[in-house]
PDB file of N, CA and C in Angstrom:
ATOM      1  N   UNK A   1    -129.414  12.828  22.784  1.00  0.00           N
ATOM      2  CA  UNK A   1    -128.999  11.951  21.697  1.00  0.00           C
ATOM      3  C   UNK A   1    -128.491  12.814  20.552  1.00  0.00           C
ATOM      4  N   UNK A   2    -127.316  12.503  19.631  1.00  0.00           N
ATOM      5  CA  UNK A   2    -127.112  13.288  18.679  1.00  0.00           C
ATOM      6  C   UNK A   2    -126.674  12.261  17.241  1.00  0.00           C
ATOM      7  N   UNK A   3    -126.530  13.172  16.638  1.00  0.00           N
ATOM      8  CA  UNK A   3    -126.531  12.345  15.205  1.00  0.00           C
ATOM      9  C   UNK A   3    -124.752  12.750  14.732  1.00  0.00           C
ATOM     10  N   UNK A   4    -124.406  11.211  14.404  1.00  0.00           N
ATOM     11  CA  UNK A   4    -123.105  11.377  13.928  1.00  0.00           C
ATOM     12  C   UNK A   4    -122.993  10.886  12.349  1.00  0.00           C
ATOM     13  N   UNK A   5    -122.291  11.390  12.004  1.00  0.00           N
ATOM     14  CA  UNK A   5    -121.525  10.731  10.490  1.00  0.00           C
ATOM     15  C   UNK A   5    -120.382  10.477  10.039  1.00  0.00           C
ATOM     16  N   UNK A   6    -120.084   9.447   9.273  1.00  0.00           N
ATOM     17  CA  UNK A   6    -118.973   8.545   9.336  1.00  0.00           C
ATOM     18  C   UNK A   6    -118.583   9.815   8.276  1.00  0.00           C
ATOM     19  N   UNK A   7    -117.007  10.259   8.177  1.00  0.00           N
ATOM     20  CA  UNK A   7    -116.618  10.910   7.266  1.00  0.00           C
ATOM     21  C   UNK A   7    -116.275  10.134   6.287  1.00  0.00           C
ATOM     22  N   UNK A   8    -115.806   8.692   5.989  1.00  0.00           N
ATOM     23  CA  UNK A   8    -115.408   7.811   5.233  1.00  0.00           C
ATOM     24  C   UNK A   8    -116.139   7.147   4.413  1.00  0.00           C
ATOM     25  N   UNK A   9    -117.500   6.815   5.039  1.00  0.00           N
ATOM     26  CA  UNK A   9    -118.550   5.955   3.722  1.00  0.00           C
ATOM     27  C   UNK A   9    -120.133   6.860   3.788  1.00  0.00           C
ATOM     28  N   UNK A  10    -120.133   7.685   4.655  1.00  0.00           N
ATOM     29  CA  UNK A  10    -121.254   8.631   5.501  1.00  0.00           C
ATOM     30  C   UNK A  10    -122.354   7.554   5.794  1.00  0.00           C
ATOM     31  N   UNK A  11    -121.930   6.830   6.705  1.00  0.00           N
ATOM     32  CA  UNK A  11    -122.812   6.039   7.635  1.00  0.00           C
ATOM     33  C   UNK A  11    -123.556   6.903   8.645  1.00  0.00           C
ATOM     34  N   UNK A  12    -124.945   7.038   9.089  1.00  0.00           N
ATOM     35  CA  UNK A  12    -125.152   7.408   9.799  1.00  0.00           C
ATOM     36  C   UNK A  12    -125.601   7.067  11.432  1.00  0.00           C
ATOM     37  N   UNK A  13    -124.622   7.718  12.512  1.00  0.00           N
ATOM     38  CA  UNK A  13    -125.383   7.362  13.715  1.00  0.00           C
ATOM     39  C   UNK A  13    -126.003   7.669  14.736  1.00  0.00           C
ATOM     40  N   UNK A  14    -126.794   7.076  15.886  1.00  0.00           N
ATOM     41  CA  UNK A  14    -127.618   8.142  16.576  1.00  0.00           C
ATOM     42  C   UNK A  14    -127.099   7.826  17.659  1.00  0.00           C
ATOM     43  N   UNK A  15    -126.530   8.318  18.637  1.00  0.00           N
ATOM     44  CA  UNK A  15    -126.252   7.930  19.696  1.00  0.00           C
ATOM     45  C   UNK A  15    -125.157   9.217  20.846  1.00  0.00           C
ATOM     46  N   UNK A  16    -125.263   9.007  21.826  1.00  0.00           N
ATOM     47  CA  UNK A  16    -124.543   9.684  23.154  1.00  0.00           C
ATOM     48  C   UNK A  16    -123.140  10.298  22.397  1.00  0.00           C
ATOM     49  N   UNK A  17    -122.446   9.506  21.649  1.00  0.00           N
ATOM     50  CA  UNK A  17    -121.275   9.763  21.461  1.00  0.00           C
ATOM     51  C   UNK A  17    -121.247   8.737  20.221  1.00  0.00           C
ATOM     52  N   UNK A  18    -119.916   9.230  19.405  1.00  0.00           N
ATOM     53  CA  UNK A  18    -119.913   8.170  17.857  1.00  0.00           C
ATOM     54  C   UNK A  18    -119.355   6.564  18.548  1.00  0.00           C
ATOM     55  N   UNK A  19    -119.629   6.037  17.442  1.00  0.00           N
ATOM     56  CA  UNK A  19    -119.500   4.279  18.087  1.00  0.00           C
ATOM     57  C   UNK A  19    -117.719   4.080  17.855  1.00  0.00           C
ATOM     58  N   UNK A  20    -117.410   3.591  18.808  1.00  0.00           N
ATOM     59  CA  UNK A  20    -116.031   3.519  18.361  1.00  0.00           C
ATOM     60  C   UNK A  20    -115.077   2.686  16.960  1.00  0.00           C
ATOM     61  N   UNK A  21    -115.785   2.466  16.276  1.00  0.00           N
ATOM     62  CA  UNK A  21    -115.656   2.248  14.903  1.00  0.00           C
ATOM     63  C   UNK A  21    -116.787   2.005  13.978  1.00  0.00           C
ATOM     64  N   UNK A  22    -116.755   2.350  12.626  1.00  0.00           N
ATOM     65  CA  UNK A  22    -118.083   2.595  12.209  1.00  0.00           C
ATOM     66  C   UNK A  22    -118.506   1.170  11.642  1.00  0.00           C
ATOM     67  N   UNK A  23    -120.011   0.706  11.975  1.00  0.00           N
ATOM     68  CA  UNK A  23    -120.046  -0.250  11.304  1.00  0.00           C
ATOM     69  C   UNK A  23    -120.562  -1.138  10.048  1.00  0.00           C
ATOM     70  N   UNK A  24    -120.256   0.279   9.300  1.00  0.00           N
ATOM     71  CA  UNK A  24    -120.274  -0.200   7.993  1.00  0.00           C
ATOM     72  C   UNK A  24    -118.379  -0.308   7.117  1.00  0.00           C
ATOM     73  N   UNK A  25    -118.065   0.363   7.592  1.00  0.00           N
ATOM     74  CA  UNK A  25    -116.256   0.824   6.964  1.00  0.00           C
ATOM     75  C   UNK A  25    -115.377   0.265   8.187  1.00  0.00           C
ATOM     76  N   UNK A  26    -115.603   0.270   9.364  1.00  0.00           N
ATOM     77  CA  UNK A  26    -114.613  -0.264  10.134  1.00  0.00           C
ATOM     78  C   UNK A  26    -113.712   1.280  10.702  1.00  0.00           C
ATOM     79  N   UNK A  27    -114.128   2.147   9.870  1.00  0.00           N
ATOM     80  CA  UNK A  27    -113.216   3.685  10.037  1.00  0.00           C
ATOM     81  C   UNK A  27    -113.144   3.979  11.797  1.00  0.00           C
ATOM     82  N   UNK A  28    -112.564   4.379  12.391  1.00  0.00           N
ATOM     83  CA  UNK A  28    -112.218   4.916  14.074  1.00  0.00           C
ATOM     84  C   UNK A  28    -113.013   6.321  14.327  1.00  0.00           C
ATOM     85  N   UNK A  29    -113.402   6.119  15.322  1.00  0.00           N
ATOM     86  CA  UNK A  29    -114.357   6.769  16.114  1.00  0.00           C
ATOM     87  C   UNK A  29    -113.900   8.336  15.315  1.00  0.00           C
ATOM     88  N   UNK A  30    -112.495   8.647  15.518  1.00  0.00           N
ATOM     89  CA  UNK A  30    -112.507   9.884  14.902  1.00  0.00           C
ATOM     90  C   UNK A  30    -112.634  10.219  13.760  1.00  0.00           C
ATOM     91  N   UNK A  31    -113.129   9.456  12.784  1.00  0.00           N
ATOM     92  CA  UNK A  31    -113.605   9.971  11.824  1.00  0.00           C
ATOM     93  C   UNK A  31    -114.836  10.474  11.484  1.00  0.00           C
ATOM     94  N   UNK A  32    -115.638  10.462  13.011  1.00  0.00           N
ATOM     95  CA  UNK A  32    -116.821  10.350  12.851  1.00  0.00           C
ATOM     96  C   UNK A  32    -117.152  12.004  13.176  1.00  0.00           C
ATOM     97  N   UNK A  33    -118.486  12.732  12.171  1.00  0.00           N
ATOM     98  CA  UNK A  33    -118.586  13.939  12.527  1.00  0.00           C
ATOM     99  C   UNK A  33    -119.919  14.399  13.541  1.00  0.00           C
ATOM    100  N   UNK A  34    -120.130  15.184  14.545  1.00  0.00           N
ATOM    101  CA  UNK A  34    -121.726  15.498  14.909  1.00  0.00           C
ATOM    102  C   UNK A  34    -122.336  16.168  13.982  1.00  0.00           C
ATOM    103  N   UNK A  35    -123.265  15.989  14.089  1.00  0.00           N
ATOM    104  CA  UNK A  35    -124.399  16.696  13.148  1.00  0.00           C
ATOM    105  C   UNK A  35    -125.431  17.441  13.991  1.00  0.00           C
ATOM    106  N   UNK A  36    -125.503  18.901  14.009  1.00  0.00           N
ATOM    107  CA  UNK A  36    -125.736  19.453  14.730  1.00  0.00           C
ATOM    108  C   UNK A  36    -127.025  20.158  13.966  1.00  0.00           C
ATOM    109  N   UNK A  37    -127.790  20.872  15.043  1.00  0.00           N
ATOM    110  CA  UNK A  37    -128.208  22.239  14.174  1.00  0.00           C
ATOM    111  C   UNK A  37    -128.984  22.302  13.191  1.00  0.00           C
ATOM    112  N   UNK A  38    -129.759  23.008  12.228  1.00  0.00           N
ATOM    113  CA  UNK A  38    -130.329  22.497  11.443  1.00  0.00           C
ATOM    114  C   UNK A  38    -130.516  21.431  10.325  1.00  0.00           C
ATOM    115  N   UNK A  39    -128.964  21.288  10.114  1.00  0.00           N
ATOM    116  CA  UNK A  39    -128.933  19.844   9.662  1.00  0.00           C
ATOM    117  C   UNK A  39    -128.997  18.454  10.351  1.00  0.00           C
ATOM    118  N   UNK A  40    -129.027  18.540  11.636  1.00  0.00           N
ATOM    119  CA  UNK A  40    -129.795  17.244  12.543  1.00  0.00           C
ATOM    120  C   UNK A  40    -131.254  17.489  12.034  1.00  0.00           C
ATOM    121  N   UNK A  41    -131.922  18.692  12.316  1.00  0.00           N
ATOM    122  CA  UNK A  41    -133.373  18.479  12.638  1.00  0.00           C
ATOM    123  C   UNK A  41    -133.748  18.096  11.154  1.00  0.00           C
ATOM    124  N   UNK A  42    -133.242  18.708   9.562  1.00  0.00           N
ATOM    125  CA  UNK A  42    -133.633  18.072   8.770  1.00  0.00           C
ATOM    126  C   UNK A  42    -133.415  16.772   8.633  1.00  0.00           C
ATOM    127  N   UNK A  43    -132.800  15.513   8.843  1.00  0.00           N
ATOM    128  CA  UNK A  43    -132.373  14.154   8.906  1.00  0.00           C
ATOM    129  C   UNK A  43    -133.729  13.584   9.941  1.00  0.00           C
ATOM    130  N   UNK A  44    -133.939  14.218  10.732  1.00  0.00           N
ATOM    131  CA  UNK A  44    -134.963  14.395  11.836  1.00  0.00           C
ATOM    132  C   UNK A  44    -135.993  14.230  10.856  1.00  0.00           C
ATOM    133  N   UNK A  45    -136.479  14.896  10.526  1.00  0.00           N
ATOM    134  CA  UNK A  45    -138.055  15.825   9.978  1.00  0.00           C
ATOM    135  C   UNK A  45    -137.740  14.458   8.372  1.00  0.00           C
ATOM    136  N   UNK A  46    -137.031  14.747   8.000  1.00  0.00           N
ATOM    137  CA  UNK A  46    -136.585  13.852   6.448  1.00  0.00           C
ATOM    138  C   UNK A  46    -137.056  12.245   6.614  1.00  0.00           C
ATOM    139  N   UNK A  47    -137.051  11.314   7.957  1.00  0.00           N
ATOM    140  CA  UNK A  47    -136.861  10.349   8.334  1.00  0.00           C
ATOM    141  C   UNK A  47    -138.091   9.381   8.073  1.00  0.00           C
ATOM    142  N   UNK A  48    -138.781  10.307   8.439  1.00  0.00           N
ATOM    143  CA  UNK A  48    -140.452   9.600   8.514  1.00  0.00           C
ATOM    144  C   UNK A  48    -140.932   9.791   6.649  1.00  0.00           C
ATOM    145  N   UNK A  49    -140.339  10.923   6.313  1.00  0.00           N
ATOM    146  CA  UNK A  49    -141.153  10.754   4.660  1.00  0.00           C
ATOM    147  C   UNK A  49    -139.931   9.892   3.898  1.00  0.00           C
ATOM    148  N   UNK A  50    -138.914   9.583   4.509  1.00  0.00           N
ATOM    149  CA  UNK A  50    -138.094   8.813   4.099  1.00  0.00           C
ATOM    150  C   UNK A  50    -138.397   7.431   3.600  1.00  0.00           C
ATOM    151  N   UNK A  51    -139.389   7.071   5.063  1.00  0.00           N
ATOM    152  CA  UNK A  51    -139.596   5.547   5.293  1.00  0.00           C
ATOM    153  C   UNK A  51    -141.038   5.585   4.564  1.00  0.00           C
ATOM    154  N   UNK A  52    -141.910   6.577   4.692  1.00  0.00           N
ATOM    155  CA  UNK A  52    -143.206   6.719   4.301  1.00  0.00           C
ATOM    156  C   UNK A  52    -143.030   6.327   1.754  1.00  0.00           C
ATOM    157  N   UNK A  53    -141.527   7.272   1.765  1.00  0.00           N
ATOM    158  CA  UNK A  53    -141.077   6.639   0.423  1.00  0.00           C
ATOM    159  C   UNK A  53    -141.632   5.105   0.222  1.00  0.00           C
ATOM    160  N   UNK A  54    -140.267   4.499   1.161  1.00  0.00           N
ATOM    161  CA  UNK A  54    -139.913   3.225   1.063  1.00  0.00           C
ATOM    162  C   UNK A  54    -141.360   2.437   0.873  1.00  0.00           C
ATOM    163  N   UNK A  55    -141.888   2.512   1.544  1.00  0.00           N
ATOM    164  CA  UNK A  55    -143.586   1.526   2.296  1.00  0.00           C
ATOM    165  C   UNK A  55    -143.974   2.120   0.792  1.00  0.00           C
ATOM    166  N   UNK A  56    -144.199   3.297   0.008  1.00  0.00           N
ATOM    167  CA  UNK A  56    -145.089   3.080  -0.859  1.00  0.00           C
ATOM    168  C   UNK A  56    -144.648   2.392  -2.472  1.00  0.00           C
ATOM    169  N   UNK A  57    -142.779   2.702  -2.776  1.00  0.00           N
ATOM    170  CA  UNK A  57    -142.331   1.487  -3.090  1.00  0.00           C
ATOM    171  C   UNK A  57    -142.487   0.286  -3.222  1.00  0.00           C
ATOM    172  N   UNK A  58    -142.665  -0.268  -1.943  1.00  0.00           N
ATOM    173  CA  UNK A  58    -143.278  -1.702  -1.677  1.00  0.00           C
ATOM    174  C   UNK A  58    -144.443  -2.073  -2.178  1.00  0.00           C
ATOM    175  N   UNK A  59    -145.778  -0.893  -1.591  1.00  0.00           N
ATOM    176  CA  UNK A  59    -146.618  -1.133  -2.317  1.00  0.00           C
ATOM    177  C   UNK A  59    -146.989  -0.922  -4.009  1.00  0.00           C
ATOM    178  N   UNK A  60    -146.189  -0.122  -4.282  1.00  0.00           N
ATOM    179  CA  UNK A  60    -146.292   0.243  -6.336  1.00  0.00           C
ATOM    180  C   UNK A  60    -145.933  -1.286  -6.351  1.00  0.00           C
ATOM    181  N   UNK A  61    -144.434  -2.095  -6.347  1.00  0.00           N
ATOM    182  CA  UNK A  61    -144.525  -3.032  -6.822  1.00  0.00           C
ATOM    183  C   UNK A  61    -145.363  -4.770  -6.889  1.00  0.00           C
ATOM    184  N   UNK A  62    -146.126  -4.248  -5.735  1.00  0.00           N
ATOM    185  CA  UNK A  62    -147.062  -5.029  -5.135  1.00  0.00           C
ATOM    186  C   UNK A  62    -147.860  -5.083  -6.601  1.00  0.00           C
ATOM    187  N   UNK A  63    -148.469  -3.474  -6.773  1.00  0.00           N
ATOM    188  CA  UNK A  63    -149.126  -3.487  -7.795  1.00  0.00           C
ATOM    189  C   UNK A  63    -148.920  -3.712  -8.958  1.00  0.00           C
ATOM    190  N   UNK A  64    -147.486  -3.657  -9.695  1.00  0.00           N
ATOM    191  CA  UNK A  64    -147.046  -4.440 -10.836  1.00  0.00           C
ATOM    192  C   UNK A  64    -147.080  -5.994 -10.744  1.00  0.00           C
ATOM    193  N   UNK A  65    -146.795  -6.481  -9.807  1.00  0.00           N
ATOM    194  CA  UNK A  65    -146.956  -7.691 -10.083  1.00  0.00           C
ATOM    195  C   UNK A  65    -148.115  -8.427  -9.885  1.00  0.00           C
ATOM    196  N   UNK A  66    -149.477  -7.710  -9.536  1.00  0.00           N
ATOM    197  CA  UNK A  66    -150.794  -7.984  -9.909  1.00  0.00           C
ATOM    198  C   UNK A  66    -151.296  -7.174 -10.943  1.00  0.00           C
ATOM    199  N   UNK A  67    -150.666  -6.237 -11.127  1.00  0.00           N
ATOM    200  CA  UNK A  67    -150.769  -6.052 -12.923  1.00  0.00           C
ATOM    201  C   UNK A  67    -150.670  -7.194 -13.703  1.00  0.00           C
ATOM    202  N   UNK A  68    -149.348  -7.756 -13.412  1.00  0.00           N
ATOM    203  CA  UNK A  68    -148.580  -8.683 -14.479  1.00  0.00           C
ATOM    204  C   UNK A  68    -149.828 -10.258 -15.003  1.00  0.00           C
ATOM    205  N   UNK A  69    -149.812 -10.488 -13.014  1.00  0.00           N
ATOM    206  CA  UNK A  69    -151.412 -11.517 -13.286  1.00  0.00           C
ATOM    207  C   UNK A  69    -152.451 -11.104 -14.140  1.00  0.00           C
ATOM    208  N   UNK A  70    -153.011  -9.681 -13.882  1.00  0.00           N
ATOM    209  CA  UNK A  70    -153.736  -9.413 -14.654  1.00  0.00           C
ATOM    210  C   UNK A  70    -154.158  -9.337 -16.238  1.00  0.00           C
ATOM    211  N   UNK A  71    -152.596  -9.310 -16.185  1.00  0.00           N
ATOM    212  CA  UNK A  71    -152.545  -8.897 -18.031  1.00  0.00           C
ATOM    213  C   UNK A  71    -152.206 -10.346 -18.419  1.00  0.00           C
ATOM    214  N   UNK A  72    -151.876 -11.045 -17.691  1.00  0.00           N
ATOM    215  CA  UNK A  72    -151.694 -12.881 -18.480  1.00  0.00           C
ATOM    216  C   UNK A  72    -153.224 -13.304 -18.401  1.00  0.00           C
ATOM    217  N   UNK A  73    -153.713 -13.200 -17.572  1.00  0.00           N
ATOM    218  CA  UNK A  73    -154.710 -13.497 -17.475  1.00  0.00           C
ATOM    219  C   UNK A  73    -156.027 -13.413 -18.720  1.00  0.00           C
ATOM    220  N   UNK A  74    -155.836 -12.134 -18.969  1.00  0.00           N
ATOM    221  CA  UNK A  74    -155.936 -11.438 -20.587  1.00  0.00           C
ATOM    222  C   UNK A  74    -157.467 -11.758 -20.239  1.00  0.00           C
ATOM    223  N   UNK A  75    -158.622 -11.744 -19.396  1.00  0.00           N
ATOM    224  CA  UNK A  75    -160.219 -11.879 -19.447  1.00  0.00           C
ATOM    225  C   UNK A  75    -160.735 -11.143 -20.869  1.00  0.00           C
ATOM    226  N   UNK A  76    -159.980  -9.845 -21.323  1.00  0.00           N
ATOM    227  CA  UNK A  76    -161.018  -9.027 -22.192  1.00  0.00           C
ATOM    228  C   UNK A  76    -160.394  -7.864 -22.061  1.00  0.00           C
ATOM    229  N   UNK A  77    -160.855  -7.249 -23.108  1.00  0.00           N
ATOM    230  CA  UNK A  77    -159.620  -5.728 -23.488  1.00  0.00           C
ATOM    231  C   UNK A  77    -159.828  -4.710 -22.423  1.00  0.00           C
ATOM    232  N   UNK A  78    -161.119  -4.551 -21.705  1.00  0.00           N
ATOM    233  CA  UNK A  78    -161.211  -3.686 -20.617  1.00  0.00           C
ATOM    234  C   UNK A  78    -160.335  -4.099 -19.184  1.00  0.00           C
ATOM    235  N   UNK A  79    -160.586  -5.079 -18.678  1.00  0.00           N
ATOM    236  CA  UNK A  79    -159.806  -5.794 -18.289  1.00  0.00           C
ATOM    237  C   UNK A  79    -157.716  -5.037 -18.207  1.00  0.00           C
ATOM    238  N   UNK A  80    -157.325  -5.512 -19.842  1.00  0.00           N
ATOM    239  CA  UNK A  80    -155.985  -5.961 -19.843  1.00  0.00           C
ATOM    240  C   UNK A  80    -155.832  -4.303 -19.581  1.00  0.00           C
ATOM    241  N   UNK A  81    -156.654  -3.260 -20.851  1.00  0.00           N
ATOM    242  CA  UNK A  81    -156.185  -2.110 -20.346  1.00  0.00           C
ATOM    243  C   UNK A  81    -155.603  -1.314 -18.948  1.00  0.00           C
ATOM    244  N   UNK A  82    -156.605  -2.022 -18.072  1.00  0.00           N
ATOM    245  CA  UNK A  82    -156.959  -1.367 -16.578  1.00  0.00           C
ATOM    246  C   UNK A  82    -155.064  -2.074 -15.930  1.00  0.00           C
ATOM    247  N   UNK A  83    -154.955  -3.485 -16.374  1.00  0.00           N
ATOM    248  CA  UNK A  83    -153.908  -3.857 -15.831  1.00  0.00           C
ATOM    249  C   UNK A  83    -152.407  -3.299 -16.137  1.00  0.00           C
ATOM    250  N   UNK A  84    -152.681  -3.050 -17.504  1.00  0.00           N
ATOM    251  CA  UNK A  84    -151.174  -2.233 -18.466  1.00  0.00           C
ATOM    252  C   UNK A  84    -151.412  -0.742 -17.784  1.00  0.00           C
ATOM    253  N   UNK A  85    -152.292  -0.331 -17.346  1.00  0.00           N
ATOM    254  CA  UNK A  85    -152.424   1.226 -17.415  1.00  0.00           C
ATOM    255  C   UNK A  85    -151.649   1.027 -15.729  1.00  0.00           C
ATOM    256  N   UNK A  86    -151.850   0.373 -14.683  1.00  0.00           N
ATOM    257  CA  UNK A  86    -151.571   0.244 -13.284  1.00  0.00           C
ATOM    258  C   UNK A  86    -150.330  -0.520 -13.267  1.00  0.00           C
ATOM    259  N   UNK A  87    -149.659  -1.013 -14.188  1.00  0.00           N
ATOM    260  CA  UNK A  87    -147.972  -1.180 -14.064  1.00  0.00           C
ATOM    261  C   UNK A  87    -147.753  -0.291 -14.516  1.00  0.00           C
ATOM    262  N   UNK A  88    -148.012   0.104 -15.910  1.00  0.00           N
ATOM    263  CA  UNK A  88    -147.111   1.447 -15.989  1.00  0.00           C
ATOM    264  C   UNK A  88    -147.098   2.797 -15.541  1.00  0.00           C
ATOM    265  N   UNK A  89    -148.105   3.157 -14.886  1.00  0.00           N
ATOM    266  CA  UNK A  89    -148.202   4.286 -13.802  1.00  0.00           C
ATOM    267  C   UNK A  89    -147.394   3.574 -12.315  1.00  0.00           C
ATOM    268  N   UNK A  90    -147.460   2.247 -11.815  1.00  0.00           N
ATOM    269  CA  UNK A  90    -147.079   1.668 -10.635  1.00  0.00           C
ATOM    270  C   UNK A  90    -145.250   1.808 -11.021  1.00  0.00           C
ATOM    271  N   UNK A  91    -144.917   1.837 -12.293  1.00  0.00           N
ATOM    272  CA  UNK A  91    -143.387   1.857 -12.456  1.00  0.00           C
ATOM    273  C   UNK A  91    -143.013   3.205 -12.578  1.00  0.00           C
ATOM    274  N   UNK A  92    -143.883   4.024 -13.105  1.00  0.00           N
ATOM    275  CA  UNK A  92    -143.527   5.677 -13.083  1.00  0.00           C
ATOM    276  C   UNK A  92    -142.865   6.136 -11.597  1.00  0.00           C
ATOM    277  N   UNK A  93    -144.207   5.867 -10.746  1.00  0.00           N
ATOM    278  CA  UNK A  93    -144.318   6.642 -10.046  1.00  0.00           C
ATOM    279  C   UNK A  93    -142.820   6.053  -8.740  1.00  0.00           C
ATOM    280  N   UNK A  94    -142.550   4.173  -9.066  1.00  0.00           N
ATOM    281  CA  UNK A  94    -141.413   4.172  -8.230  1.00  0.00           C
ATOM    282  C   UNK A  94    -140.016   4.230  -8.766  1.00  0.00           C
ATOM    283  N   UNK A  95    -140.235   4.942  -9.875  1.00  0.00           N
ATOM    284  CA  UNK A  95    -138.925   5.461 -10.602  1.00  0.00           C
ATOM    285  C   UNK A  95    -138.977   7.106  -9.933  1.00  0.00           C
ATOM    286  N   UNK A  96    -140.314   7.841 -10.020  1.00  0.00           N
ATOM    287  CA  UNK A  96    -140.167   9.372  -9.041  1.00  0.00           C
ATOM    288  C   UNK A  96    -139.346   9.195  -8.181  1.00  0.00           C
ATOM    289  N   UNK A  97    -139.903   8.232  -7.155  1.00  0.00           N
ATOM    290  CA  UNK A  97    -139.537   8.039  -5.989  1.00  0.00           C
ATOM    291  C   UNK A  97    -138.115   7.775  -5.800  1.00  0.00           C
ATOM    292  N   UNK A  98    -137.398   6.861  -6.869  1.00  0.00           N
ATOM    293  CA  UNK A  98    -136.342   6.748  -6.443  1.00  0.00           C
ATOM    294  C   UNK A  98    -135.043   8.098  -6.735  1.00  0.00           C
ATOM    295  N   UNK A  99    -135.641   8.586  -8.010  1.00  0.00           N
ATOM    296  CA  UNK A  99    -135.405  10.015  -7.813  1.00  0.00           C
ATOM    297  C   UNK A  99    -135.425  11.112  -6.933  1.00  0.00           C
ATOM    298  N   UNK A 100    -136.772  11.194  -5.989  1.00  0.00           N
ATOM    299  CA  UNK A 100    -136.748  11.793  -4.965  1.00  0.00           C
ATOM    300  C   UNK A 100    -135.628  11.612  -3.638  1.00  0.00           C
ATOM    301  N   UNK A 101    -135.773  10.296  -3.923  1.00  0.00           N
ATOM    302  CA  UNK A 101    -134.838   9.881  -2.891  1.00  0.00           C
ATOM    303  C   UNK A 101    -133.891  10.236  -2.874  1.00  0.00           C
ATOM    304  N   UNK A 102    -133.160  10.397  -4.038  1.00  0.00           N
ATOM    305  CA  UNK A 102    -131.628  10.464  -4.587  1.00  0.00           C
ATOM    306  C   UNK A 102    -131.336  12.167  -4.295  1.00  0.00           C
ATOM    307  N   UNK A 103    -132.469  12.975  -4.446  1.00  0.00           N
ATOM    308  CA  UNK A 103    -132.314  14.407  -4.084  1.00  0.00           C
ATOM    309  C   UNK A 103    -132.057  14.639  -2.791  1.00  0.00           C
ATOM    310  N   UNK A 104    -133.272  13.710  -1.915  1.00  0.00           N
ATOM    311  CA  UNK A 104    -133.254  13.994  -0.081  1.00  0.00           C
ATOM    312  C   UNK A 104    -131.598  13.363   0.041  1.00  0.00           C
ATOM    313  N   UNK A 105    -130.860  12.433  -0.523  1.00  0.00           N
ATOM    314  CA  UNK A 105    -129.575  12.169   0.179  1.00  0.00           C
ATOM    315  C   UNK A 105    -128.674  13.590  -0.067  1.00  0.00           C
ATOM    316  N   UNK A 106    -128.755  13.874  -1.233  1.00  0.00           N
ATOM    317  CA  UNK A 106    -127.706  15.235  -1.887  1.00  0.00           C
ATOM    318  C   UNK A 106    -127.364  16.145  -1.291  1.00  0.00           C
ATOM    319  N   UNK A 107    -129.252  16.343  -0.785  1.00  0.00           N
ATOM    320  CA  UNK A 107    -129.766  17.626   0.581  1.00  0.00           C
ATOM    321  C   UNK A 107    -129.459  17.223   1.757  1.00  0.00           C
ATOM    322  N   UNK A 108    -129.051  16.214   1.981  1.00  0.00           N
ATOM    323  CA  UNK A 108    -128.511  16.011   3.441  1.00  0.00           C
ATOM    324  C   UNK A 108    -129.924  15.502   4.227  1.00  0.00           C
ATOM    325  N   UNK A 109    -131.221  15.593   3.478  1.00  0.00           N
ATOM    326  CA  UNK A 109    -131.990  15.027   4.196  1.00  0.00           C
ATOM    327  C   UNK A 109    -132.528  13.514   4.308  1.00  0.00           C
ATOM    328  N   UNK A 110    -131.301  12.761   4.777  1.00  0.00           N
ATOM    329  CA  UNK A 110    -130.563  11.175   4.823  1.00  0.00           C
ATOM    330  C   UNK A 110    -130.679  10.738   6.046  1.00  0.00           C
ATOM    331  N   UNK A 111    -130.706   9.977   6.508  1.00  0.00           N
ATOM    332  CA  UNK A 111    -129.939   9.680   7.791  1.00  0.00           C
ATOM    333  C   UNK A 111    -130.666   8.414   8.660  1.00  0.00           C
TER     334      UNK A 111
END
């Protein structure tokens, strides 16, 4: 199996040979490049902390928006603190992330 890339929108694909048009741009098979070599295996190795990102994304905002209950809710100042302190660390940390992310594409570790 090898890894191809669209030279036109850099779609990425995995397969025997590139797809005969890409299907995100519509671009022709020959625009498509292999990705060989150590830059396959990083896209490889990149993939799983890629998705492992995403899933904890999901969960930070999980946690803002039981922050948000929390802090309407308003029981008592110990309480609201605990809830303001866990959105705004829950928004930090998926603003890192989307930063991180934005580095692994730059580095080629995308795909």
């Amino acid at each position: 199996m090898a890894i191809w890339r669209c030279t036109v929108c850099g779609y990425v694909f995995d397969g025997a040979e590139a797809p005969d048009k890409c299907p995100k741009c519509g671009a022709p098979k020959e625009k498509f490049e292999e990705i060989a070599g150590e830059a396959a295996e990083l896209i490889e190795r990149s993939r799983h902390t890629n998705d492992l990102h995403m899933k904890l994304t999901t969960f930070l905002r999980k946690v803002e928006w039981v922050s948000e209950s929390g802090i309407e809710d308003n029981l008592d100042p110990g309480c609201l603190a605990i809830f303001k302190k866990a959105k705004e660390q829950a928004a930090e940390l998926r603003q890192m992330i989307k930063a991180e992310l934005q580095t692994h594409m730059k580095k080629g570790k995308w795909g």
